[in-house]
PDB file of N, CA and C in Angstrom:
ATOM      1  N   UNK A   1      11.602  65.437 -70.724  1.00  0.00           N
ATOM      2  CA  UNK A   1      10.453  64.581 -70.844  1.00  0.00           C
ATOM      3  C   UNK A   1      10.967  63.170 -71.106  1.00  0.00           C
ATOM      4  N   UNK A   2      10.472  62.334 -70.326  1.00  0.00           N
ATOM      5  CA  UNK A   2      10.779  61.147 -70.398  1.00  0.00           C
ATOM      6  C   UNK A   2       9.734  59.817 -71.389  1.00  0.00           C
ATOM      7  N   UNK A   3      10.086  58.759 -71.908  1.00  0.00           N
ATOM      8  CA  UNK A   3       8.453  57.861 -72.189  1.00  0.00           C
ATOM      9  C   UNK A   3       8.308  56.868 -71.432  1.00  0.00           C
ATOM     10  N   UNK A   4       7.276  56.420 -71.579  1.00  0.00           N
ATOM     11  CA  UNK A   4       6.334  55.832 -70.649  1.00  0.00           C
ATOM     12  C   UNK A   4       5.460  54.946 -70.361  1.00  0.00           C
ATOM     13  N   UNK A   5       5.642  53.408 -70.949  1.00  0.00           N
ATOM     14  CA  UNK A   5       4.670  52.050 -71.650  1.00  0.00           C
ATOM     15  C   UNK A   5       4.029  52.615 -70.357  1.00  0.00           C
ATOM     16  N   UNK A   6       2.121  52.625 -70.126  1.00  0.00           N
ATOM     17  CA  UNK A   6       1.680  51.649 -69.296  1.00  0.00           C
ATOM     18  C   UNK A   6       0.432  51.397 -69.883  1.00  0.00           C
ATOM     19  N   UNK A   7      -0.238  50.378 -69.172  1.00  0.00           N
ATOM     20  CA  UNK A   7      -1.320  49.950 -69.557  1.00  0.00           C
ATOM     21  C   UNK A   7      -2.989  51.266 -68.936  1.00  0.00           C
ATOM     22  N   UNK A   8      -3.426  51.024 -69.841  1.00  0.00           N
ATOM     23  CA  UNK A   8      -4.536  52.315 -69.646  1.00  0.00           C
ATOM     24  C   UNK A   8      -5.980  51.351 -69.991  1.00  0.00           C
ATOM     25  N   UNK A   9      -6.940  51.232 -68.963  1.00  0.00           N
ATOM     26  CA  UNK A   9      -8.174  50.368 -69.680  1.00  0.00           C
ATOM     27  C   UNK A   9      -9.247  51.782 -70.569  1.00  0.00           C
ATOM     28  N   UNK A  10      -9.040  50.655 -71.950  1.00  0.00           N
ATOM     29  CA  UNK A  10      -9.321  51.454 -73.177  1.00  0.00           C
ATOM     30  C   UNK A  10     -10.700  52.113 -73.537  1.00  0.00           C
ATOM     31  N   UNK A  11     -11.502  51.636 -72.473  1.00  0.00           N
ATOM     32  CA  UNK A  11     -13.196  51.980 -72.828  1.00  0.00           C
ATOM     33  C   UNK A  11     -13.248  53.320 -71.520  1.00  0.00           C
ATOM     34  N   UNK A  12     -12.051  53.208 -70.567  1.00  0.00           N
ATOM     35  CA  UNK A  12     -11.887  54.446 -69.953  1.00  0.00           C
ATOM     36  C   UNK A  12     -11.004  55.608 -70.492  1.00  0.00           C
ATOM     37  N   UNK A  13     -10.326  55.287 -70.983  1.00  0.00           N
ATOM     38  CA  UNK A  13      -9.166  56.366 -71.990  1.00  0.00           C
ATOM     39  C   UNK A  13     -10.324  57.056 -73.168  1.00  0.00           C
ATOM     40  N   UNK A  14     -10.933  56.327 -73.852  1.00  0.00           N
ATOM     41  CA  UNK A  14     -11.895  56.677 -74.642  1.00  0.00           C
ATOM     42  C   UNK A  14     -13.129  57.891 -74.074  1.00  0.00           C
ATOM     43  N   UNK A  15     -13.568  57.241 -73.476  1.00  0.00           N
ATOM     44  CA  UNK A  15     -14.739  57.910 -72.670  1.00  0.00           C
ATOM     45  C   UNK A  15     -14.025  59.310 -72.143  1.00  0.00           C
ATOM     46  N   UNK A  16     -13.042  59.471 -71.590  1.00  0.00           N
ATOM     47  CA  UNK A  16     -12.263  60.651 -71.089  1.00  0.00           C
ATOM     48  C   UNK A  16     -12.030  61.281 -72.494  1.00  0.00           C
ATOM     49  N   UNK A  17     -11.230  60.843 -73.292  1.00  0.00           N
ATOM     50  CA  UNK A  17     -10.903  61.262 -74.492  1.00  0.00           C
ATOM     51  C   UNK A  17     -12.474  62.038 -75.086  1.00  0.00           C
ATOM     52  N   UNK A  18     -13.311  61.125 -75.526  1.00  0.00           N
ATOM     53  CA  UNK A  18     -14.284  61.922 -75.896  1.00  0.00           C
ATOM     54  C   UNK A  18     -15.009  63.115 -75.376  1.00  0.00           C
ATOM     55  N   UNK A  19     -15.205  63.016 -73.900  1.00  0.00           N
ATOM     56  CA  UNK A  19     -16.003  63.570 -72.922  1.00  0.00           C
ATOM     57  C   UNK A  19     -15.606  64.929 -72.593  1.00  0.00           C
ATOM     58  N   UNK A  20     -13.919  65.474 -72.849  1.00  0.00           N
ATOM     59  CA  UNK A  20     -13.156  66.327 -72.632  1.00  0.00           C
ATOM     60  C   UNK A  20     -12.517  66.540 -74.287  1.00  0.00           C
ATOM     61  N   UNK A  21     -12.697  66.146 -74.925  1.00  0.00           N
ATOM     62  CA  UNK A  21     -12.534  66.791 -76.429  1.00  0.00           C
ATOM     63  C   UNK A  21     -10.590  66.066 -76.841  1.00  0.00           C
ATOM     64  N   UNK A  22     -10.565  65.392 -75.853  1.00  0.00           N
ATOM     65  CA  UNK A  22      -9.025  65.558 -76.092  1.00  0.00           C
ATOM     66  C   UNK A  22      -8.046  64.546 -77.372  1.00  0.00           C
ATOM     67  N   UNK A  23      -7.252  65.065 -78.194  1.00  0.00           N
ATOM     68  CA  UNK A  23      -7.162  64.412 -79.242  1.00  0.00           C
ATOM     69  C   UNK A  23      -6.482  63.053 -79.183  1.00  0.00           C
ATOM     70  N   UNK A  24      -5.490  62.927 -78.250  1.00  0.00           N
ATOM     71  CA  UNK A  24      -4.583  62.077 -77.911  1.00  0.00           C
ATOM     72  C   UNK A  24      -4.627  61.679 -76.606  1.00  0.00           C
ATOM     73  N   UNK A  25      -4.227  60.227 -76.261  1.00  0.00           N
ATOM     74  CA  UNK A  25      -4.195  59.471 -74.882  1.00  0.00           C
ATOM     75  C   UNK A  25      -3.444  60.234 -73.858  1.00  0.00           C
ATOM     76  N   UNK A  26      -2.112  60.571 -74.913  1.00  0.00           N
ATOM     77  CA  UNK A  26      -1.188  61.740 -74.098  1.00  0.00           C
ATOM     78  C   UNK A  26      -1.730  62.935 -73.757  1.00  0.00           C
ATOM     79  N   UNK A  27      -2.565  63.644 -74.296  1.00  0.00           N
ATOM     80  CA  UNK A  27      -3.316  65.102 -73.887  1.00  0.00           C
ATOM     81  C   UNK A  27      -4.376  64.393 -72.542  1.00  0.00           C
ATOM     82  N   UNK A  28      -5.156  63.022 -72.858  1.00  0.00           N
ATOM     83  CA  UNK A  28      -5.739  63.104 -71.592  1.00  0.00           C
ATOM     84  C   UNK A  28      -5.197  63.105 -70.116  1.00  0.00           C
ATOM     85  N   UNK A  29      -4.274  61.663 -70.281  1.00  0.00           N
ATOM     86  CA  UNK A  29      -3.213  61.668 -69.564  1.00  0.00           C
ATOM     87  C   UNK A  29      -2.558  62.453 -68.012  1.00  0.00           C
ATOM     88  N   UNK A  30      -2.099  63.165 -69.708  1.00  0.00           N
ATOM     89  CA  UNK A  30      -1.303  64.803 -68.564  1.00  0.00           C
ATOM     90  C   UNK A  30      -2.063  65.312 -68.060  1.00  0.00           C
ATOM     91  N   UNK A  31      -3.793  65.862 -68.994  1.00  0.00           N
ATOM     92  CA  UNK A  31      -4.357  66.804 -68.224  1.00  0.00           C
ATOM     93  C   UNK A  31      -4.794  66.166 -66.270  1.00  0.00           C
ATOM     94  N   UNK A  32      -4.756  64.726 -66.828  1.00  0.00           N
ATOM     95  CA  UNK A  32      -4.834  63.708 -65.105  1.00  0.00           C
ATOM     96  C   UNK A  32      -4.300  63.966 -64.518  1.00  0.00           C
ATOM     97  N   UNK A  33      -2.944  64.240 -65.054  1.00  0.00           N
ATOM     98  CA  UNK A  33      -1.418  64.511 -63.388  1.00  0.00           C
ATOM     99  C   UNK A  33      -1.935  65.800 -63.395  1.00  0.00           C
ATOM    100  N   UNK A  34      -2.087  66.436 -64.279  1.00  0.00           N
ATOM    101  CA  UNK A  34      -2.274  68.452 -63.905  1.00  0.00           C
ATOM    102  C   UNK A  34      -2.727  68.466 -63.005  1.00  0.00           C
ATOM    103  N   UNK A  35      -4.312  67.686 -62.948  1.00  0.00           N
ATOM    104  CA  UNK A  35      -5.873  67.541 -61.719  1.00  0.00           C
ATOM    105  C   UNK A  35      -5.050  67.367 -60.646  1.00  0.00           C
ATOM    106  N   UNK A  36      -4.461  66.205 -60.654  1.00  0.00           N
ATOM    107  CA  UNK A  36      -4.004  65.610 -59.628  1.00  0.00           C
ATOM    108  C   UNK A  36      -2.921  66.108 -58.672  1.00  0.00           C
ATOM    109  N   UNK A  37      -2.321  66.911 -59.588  1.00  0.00           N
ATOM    110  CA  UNK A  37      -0.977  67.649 -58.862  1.00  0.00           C
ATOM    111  C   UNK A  37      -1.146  68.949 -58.317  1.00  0.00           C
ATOM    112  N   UNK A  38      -2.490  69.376 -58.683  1.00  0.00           N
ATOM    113  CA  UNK A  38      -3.298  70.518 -57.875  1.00  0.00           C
ATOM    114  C   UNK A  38      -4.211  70.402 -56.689  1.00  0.00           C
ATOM    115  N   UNK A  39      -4.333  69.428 -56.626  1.00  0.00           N
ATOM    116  CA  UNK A  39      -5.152  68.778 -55.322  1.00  0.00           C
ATOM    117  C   UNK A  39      -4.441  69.090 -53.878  1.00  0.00           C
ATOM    118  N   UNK A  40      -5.675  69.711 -53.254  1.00  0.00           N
ATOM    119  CA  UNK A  40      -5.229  70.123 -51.445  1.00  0.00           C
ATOM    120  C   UNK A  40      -3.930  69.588 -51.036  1.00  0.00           C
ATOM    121  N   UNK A  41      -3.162  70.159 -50.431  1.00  0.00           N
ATOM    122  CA  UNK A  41      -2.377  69.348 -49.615  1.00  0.00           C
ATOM    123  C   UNK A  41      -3.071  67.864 -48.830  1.00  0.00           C
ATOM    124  N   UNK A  42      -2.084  66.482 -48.512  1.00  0.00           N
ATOM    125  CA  UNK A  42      -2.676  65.756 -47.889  1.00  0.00           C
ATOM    126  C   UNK A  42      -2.529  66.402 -46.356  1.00  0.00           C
ATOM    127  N   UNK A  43      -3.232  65.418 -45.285  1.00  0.00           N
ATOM    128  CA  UNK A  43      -3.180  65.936 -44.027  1.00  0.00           C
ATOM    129  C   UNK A  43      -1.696  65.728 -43.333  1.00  0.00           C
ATOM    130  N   UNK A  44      -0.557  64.855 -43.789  1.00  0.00           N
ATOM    131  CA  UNK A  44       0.291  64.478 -43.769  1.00  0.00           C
ATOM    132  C   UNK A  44       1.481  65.601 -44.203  1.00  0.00           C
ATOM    133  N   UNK A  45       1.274  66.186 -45.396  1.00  0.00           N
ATOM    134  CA  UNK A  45       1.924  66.988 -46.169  1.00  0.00           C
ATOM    135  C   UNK A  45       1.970  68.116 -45.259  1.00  0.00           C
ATOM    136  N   UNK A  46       0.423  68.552 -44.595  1.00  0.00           N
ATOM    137  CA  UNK A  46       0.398  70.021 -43.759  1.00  0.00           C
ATOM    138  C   UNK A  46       1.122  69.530 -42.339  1.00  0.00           C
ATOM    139  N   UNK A  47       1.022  68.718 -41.600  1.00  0.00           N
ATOM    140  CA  UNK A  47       1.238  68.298 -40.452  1.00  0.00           C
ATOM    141  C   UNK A  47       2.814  68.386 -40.699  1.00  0.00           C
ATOM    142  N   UNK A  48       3.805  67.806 -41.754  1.00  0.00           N
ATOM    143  CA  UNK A  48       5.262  68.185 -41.597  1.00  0.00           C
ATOM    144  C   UNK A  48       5.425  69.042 -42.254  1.00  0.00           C
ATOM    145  N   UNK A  49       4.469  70.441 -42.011  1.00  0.00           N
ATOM    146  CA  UNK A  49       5.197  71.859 -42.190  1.00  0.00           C
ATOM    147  C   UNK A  49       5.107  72.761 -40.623  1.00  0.00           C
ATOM    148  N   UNK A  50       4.690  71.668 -40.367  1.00  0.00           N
ATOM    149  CA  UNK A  50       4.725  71.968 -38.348  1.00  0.00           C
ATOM    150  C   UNK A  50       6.471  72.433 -37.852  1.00  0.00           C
ATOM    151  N   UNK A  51       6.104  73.827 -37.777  1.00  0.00           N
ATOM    152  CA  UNK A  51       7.194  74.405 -36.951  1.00  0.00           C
ATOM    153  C   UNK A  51       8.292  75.226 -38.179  1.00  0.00           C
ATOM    154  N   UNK A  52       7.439  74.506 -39.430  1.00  0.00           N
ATOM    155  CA  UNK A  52       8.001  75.977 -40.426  1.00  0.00           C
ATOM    156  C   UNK A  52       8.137  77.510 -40.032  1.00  0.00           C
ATOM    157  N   UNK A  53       7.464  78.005 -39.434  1.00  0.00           N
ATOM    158  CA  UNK A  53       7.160  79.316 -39.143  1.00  0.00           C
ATOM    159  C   UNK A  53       6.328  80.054 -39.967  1.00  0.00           C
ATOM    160  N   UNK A  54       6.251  81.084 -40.098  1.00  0.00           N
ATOM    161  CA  UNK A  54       5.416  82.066 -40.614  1.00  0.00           C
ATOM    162  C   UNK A  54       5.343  84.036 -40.034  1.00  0.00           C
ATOM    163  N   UNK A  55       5.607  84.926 -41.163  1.00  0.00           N
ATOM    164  CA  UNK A  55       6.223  85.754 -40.970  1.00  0.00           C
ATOM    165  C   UNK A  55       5.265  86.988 -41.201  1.00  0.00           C
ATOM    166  N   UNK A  56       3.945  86.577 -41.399  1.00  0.00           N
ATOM    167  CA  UNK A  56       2.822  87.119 -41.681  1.00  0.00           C
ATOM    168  C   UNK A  56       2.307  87.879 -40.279  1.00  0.00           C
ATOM    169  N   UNK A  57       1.463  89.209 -40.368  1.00  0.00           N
ATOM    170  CA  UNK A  57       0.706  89.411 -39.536  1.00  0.00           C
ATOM    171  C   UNK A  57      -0.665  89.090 -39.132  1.00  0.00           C
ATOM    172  N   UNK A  58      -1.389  88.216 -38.719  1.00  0.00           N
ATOM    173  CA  UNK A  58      -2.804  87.879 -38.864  1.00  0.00           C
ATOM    174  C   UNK A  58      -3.727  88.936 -38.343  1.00  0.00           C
ATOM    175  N   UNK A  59      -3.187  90.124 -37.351  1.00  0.00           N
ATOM    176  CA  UNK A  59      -4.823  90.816 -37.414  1.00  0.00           C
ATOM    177  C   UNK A  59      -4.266  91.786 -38.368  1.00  0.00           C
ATOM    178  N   UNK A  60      -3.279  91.979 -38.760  1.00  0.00           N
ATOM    179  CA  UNK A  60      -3.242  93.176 -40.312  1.00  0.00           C
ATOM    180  C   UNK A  60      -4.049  92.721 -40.907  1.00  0.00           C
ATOM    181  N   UNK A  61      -4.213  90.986 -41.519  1.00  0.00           N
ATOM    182  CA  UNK A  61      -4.830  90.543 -42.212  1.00  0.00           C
ATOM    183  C   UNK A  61      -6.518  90.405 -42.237  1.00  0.00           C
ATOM    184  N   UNK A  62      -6.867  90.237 -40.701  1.00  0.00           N
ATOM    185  CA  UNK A  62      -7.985  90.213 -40.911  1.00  0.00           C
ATOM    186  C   UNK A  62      -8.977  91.842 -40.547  1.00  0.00           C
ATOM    187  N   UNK A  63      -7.952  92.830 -40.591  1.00  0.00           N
ATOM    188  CA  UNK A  63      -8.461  94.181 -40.664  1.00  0.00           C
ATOM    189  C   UNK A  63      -8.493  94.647 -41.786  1.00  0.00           C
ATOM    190  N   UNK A  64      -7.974  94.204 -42.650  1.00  0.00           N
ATOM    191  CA  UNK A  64      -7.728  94.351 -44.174  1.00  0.00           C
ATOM    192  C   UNK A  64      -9.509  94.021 -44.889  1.00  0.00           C
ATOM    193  N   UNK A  65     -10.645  93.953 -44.012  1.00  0.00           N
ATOM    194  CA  UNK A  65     -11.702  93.944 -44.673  1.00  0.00           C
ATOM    195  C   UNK A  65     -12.131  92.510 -45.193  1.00  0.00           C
ATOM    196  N   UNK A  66     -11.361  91.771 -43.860  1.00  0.00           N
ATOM    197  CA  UNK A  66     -11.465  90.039 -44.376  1.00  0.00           C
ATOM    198  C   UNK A  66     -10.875  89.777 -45.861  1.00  0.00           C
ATOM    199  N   UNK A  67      -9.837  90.447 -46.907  1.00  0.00           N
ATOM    200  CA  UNK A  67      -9.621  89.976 -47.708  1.00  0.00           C
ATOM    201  C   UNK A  67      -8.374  89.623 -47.835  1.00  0.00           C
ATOM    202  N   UNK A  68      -7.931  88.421 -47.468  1.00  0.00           N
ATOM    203  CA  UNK A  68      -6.304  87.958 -47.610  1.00  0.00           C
ATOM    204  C   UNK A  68      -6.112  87.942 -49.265  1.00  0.00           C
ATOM    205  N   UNK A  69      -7.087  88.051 -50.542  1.00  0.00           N
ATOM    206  CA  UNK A  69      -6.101  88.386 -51.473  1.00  0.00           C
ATOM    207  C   UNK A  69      -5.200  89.830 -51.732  1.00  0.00           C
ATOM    208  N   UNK A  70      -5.960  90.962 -51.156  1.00  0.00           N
ATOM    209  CA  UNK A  70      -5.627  92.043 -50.904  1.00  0.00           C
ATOM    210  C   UNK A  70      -4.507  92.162 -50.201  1.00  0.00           C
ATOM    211  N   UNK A  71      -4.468  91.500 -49.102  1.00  0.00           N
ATOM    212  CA  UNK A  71      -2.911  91.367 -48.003  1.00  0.00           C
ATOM    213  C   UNK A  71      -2.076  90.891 -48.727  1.00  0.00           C
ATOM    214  N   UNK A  72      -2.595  89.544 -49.499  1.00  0.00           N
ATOM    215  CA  UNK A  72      -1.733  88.753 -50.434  1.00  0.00           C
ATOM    216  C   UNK A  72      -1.037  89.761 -51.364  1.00  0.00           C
ATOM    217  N   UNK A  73      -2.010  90.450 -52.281  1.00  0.00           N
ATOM    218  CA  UNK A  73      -1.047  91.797 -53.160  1.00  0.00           C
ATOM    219  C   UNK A  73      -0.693  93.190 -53.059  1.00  0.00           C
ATOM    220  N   UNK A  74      -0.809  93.224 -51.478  1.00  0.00           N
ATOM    221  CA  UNK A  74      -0.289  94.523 -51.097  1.00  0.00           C
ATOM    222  C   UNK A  74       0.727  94.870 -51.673  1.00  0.00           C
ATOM    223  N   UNK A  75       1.666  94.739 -52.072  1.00  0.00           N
ATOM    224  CA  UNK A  75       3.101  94.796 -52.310  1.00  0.00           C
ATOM    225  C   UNK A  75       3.349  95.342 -54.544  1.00  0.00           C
TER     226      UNK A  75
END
């Protein structure tokens, strides 16, 4: 873990802080990158996985009763 000056406008740090219960600037913060670092792939991100491959069967999958979490935990 590294630290980290930056500037944060304070009537928005607050409002988050209150609104989400959170005790510290640092708890709101992080929980921001968490949001943020879970967010869809961009269209950019999927486009250079072009020609990755893939090792999956798709009509196993969709005979499986339409449920790819099921295919997902076959195993």
């Amino acid at each position: 873990m590294s630290r980290t000056n930056i500037e944060i406008d304070d009537e928005l740090i607050r409002r988050v802080m209150d609104r989400y219960d959170f005790r510290t600037k640092r708890e709101a913060v992080e929980q921001a990158l968490r949001e943020l670092d879970i967010q869809p792939a961009t269209r950019e991100e999927i486009l250079a996985m072009e020609g990755m491959g893939w090792d999956g069967d798709l009509d196993e999958i969709k005979a499986d009763s339409g449920s790819v979490k099921a295919w997902i935990d076959r195993d």
